[in-house]
C-alpha atoms as a PDB file:
ATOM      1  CA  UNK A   1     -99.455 -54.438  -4.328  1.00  0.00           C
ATOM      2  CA  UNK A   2     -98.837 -51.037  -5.650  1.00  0.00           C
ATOM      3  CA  UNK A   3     -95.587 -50.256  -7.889  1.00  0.00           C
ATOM      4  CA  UNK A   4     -96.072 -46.643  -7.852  1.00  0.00           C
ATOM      5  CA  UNK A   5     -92.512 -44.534  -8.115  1.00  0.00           C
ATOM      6  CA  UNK A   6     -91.144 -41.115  -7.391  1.00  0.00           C
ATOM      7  CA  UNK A   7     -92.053 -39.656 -11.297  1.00  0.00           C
ATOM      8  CA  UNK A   8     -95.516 -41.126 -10.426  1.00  0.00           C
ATOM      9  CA  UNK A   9     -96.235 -39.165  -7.610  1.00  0.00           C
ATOM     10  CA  UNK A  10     -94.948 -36.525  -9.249  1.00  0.00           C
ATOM     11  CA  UNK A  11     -96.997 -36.906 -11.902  1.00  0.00           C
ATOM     12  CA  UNK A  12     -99.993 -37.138 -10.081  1.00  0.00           C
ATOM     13  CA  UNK A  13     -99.696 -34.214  -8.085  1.00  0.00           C
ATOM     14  CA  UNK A  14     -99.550 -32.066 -11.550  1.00  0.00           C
ATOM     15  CA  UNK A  15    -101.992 -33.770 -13.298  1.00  0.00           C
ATOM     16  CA  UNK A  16    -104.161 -32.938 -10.540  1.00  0.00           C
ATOM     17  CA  UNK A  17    -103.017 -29.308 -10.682  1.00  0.00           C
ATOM     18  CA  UNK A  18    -103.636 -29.028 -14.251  1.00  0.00           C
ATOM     19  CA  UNK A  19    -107.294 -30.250 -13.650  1.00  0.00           C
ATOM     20  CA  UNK A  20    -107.794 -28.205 -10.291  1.00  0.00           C
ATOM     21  CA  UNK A  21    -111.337 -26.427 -12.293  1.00  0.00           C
ATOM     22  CA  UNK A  22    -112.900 -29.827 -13.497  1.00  0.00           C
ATOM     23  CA  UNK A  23    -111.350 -32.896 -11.503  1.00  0.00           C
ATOM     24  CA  UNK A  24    -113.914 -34.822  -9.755  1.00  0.00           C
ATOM     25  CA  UNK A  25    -111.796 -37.336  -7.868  1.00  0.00           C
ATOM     26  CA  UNK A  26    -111.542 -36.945  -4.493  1.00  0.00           C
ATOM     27  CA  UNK A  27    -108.208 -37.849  -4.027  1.00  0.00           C
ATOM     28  CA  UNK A  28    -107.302 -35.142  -6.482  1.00  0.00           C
ATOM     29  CA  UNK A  29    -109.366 -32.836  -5.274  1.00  0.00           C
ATOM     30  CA  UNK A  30    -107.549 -32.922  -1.548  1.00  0.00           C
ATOM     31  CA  UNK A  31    -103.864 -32.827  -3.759  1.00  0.00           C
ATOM     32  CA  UNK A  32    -105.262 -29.569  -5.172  1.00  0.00           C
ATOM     33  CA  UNK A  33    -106.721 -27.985  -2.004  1.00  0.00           C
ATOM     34  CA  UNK A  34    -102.878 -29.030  -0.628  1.00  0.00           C
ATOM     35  CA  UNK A  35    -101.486 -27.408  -3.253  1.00  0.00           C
ATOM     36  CA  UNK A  36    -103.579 -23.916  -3.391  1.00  0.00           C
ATOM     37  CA  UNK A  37    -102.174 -23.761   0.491  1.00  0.00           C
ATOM     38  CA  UNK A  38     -98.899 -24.330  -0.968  1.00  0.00           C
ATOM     39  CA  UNK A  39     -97.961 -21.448  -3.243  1.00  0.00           C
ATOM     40  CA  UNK A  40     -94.595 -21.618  -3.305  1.00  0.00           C
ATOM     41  CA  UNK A  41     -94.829 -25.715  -4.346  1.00  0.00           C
ATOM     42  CA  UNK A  42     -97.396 -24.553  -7.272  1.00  0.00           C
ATOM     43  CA  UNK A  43     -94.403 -23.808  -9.786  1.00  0.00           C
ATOM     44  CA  UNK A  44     -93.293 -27.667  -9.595  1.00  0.00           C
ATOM     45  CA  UNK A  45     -96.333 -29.300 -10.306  1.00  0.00           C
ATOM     46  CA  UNK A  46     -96.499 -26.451 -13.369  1.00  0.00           C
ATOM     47  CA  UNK A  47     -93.131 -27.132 -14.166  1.00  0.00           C
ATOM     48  CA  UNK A  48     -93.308 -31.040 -13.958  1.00  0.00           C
ATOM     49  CA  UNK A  49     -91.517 -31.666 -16.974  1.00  0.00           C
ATOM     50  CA  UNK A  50     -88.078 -29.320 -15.457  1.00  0.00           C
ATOM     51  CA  UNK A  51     -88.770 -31.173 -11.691  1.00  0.00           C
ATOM     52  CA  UNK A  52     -89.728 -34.377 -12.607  1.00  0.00           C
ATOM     53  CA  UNK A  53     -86.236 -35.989 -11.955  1.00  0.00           C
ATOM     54  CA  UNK A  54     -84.821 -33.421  -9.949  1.00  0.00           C
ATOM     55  CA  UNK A  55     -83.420 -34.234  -6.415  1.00  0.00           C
ATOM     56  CA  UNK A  56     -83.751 -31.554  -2.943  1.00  0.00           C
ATOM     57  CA  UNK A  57     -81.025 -32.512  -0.957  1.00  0.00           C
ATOM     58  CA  UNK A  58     -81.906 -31.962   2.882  1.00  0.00           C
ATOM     59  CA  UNK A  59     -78.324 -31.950   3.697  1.00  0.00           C
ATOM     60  CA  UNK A  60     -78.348 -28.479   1.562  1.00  0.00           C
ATOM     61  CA  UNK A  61     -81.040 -27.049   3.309  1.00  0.00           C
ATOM     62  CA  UNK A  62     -83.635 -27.994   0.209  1.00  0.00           C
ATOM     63  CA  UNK A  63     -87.348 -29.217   1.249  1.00  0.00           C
ATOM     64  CA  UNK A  64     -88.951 -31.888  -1.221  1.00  0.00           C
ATOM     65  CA  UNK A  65     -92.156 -30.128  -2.434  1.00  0.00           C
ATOM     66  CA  UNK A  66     -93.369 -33.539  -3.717  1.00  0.00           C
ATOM     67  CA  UNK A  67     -92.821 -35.337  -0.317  1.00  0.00           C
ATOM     68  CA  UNK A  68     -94.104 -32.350   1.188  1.00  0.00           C
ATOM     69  CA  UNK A  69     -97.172 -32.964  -0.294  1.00  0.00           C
ATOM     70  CA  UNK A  70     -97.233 -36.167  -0.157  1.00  0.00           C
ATOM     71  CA  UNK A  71     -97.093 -36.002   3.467  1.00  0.00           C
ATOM     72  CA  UNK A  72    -100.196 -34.129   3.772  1.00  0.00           C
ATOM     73  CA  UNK A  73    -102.015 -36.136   1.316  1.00  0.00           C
ATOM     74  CA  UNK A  74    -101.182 -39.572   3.920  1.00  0.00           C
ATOM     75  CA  UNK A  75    -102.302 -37.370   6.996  1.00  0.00           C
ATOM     76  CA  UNK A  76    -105.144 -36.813   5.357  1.00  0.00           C
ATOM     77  CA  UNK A  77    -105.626 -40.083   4.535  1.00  0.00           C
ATOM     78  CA  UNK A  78    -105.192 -41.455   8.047  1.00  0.00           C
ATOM     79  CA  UNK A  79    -107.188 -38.723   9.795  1.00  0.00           C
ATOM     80  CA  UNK A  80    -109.807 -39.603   7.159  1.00  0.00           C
ATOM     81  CA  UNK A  81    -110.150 -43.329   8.109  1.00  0.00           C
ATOM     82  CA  UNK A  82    -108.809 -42.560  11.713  1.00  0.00           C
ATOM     83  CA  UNK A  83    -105.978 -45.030  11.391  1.00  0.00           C
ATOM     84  CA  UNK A  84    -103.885 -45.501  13.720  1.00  0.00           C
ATOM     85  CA  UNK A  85    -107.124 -45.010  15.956  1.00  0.00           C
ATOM     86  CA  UNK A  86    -107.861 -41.750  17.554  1.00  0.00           C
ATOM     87  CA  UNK A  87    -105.638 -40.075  14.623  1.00  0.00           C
ATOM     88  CA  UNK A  88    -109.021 -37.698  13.637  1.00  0.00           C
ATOM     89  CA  UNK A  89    -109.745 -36.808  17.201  1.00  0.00           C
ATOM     90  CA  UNK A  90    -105.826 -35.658  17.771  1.00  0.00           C
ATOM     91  CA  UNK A  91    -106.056 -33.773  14.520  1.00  0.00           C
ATOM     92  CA  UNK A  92    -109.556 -32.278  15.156  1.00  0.00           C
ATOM     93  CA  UNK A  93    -108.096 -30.924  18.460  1.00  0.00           C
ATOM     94  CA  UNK A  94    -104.967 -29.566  16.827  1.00  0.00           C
ATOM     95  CA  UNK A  95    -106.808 -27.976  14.160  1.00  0.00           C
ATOM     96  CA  UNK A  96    -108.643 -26.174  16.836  1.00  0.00           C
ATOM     97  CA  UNK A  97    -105.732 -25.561  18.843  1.00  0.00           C
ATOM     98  CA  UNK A  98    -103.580 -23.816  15.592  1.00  0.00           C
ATOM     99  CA  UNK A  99    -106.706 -22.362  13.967  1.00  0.00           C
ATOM    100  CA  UNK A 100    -105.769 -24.264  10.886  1.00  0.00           C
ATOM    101  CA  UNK A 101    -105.434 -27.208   9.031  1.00  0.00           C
ATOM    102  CA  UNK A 102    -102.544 -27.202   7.256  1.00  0.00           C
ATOM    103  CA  UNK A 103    -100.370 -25.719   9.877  1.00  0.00           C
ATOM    104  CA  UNK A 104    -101.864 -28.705  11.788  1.00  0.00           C
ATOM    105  CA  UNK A 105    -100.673 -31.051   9.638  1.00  0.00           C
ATOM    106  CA  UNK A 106     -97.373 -29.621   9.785  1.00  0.00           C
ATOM    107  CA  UNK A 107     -96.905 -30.038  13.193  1.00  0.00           C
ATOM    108  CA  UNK A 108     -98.470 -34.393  12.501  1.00  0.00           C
ATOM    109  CA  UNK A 109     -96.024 -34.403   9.777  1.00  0.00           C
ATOM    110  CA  UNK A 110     -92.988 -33.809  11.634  1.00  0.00           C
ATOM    111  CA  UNK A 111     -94.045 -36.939  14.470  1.00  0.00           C
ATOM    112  CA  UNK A 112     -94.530 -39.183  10.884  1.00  0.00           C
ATOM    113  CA  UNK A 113     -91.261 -38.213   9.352  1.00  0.00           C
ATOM    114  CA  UNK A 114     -89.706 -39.224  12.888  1.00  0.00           C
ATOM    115  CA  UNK A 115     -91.243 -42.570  12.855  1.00  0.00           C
ATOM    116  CA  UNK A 116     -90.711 -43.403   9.215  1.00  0.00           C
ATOM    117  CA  UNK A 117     -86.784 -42.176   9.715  1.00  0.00           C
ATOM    118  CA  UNK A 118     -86.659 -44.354  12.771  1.00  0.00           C
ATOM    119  CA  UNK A 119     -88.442 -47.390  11.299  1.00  0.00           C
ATOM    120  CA  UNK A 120     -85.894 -47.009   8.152  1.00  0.00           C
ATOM    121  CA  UNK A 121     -82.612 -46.328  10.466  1.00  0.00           C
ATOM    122  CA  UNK A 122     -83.063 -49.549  12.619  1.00  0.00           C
ATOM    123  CA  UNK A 123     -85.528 -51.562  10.865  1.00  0.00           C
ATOM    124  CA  UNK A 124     -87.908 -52.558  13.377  1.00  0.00           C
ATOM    125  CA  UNK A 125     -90.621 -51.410  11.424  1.00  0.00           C
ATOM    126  CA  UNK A 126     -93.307 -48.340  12.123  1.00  0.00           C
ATOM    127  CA  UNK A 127     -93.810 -47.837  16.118  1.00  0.00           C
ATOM    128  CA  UNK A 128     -97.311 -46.966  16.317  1.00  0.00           C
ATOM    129  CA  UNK A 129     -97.242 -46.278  19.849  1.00  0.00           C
ATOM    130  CA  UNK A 130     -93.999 -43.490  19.422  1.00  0.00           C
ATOM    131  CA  UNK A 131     -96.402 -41.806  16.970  1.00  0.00           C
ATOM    132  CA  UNK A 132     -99.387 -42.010  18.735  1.00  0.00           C
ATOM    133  CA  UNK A 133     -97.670 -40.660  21.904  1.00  0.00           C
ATOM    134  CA  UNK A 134     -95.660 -37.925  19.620  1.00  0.00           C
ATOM    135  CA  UNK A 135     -99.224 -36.882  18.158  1.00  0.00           C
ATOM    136  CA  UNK A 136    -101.213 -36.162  21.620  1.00  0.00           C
ATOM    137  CA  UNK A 137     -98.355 -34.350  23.187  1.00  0.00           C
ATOM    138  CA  UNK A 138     -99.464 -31.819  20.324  1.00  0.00           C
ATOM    139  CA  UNK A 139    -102.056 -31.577  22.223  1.00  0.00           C
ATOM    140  CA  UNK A 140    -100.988 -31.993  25.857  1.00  0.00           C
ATOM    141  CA  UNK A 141    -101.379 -35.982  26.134  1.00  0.00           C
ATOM    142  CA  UNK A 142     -99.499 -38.100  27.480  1.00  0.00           C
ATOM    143  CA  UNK A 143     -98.695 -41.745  26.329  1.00  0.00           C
ATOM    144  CA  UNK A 144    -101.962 -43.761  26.405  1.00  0.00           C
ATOM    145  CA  UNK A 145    -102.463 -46.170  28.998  1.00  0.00           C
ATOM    146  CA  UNK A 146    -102.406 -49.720  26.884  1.00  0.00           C
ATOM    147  CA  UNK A 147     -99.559 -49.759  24.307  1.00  0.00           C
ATOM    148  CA  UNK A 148    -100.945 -50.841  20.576  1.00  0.00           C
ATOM    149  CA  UNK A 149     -99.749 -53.585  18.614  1.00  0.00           C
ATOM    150  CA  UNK A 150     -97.960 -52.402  15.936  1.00  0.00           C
ATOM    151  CA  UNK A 151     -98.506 -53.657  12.476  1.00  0.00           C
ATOM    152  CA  UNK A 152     -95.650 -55.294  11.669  1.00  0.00           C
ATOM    153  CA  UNK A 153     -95.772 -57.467  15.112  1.00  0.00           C
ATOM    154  CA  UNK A 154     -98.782 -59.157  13.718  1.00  0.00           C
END
């Protein structure tokens, strides 16, 4: 397993930055393209050294700009292997229902957030079916006919 922690992520996201003319990595190059759609964000990951510990409170209003991120980045990931399944088709649809991507995402990030609260405040693990069903009323869907098994049920 991974042992990858907050100043990591951090770190990634403005080492990426800092090579958004040369990098060659893919995964990089998606943090940048999240980042150039991000303006107001682009003065942490240039600042890493003065963020790098800090805390956003969301109690105070304040928005994480690495979680933020880091949201779009595991969209993007799931859309990219379409996991859960039909993930790409839901955010192909959105996309084309918003007229863009990231504001697509947005809307996908607030249905993960959900789950991943839920999952922490009772601790019954990820409900892949809640999300799936939170993602296609996006776009007018219902719940799907045959529930999923969710991961940790295996």
């Amino acid at each position: 397993m991974f042992n990858i922690g907050t100043n990591d992520v951090r770190q990634f996201f403005a080492d990426a930055w800092g090579m958004r003319y040369i990098t060659q990595d893919p995964l990089q190059q998606k943090a940048v393209k999240i980042i150039n759609a991000h303006p107001e964000y682009q003065q942490f990951v240039e600042q890493i050294d003065k963020w790098k510990d800090h805390n956003w409170l969301p109690e105070q209003g304040e928005t994480n700009p690495f979680l933020h991120l880091s949201l779009h980045l595991s969209i993007q990931e799931q859309v990219a292997i379409d996991q859960p399944f039909g993930i790409a088709e839901i955010h192909q649809k959105l996309c084309q229902k918003t007229g863009d991507e990231m504001q697509a995402e947005h809307l996908m990030m607030d249905a993960l957030v959900e789950m991943i609260w839920q999952a922490q405040r009772y601790g019954g693990g990820f409900d892949v079916n809640s999300y799936i069903t939170q993602l296609r009323k996006l776009i007018d869907l219902g719940e799907e006919d045959k529930p999923r098994l969710n991961p940790h049920e295996v």
